[in-house]
C-alpha atoms as a PDB file:
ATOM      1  CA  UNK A   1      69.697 -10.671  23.768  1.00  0.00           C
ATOM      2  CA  UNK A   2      66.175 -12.332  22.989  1.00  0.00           C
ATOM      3  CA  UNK A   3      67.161 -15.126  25.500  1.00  0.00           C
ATOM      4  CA  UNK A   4      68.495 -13.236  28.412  1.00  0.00           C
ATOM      5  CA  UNK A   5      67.671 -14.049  31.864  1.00  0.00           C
ATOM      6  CA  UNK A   6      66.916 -11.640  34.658  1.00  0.00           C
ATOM      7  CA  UNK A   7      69.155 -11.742  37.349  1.00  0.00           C
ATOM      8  CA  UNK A   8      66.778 -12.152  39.812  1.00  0.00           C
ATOM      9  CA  UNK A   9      64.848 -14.785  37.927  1.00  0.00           C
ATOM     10  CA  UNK A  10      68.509 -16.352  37.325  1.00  0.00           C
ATOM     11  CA  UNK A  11      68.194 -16.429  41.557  1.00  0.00           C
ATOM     12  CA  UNK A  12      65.024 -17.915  42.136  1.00  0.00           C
ATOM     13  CA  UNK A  13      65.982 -20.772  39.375  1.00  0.00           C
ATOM     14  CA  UNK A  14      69.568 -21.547  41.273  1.00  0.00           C
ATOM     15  CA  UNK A  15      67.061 -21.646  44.610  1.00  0.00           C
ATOM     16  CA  UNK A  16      64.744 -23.967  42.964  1.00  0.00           C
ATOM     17  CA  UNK A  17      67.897 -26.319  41.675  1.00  0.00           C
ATOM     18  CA  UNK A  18      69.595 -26.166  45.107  1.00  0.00           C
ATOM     19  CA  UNK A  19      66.050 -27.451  46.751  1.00  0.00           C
ATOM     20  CA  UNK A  20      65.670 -30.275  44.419  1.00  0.00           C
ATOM     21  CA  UNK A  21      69.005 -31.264  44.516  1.00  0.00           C
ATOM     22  CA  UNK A  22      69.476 -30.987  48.432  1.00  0.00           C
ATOM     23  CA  UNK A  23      66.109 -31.299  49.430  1.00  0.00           C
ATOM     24  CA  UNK A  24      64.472 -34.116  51.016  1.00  0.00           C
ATOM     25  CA  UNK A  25      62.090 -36.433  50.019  1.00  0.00           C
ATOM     26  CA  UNK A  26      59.364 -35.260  51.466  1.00  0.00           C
ATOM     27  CA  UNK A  27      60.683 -31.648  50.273  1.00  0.00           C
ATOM     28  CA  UNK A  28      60.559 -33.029  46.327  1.00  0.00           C
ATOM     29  CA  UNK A  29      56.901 -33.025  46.631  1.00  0.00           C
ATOM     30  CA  UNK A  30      56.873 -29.289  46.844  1.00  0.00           C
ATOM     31  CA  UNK A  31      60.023 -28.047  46.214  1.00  0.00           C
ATOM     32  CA  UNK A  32      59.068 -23.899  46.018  1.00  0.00           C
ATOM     33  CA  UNK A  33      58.506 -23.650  49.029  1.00  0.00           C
ATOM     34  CA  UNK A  34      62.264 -25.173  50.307  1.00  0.00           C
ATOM     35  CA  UNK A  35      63.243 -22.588  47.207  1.00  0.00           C
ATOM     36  CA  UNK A  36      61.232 -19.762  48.763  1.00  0.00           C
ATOM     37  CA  UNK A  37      62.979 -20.051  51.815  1.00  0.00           C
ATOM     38  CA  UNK A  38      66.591 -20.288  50.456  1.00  0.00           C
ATOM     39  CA  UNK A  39      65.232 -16.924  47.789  1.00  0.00           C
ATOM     40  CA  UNK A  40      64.254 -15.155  50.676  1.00  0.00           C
ATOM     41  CA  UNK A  41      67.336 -15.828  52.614  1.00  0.00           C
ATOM     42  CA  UNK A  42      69.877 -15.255  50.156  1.00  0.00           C
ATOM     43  CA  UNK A  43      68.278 -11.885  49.233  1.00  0.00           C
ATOM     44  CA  UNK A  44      67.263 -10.507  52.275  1.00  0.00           C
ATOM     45  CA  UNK A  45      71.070  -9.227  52.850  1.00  0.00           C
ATOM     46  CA  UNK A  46      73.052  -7.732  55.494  1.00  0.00           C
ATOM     47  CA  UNK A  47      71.916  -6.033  58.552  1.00  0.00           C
ATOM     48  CA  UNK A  48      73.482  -2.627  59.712  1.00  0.00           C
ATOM     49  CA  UNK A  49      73.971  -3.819  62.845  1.00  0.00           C
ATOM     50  CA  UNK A  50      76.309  -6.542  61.427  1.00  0.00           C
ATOM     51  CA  UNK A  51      80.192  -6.004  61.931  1.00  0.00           C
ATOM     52  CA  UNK A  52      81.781  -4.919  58.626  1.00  0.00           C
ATOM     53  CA  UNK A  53      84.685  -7.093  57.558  1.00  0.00           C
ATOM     54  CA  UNK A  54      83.793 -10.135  60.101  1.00  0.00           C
ATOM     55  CA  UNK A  55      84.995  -8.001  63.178  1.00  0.00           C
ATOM     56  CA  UNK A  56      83.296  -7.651  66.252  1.00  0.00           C
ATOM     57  CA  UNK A  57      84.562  -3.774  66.340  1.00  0.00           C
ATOM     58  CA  UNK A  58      84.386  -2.730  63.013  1.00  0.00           C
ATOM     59  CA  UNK A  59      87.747  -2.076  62.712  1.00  0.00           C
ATOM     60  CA  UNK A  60      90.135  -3.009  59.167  1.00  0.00           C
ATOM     61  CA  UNK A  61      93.343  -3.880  61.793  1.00  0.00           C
ATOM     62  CA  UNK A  62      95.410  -6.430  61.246  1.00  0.00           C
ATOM     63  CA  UNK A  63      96.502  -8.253  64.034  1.00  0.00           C
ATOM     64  CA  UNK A  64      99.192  -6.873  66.623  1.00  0.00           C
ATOM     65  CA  UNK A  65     100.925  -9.938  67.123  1.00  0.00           C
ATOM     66  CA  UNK A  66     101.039 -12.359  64.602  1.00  0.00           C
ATOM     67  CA  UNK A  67     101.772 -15.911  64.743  1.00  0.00           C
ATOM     68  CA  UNK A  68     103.792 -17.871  62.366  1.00  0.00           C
ATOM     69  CA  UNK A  69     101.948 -21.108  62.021  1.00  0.00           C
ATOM     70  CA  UNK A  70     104.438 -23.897  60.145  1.00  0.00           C
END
């Protein structure tokens, strides 16, 4: 329990791996700021605006016609 990590400390970390990892060279020099920008965007979350389920009209339907794909 002593050595338990925060999950939004656990965040920033993966950010700050993910920019040195996948940065560039010129973005190794500073890499918290490429990590700032990846934090911000992976917790700034979903707009309500945004359609739920990936559907333009917010609706759960399946579709009417499906097609067999082989």
């Amino acid at each position: 329990m002593v050595n338990e990590v925060k999950p939004e400390k656990e965040i920033r970390l993966e950010c700050l791996r993910l920019a040195v990892e996948f940065g560039t060279q010129r973005d190794l020099l500073h890499p918290e700021r490429l990590a700032d920008i990846y934090y911000k965007w992976v917790t700034q979350g979903s707009l309500e605006t945004s359609p739920k389920d990936n559907r333009i009209d917010d609706s759960f339907k399946t579709a009417k016609k499906t097609r067999s794909v082989r």
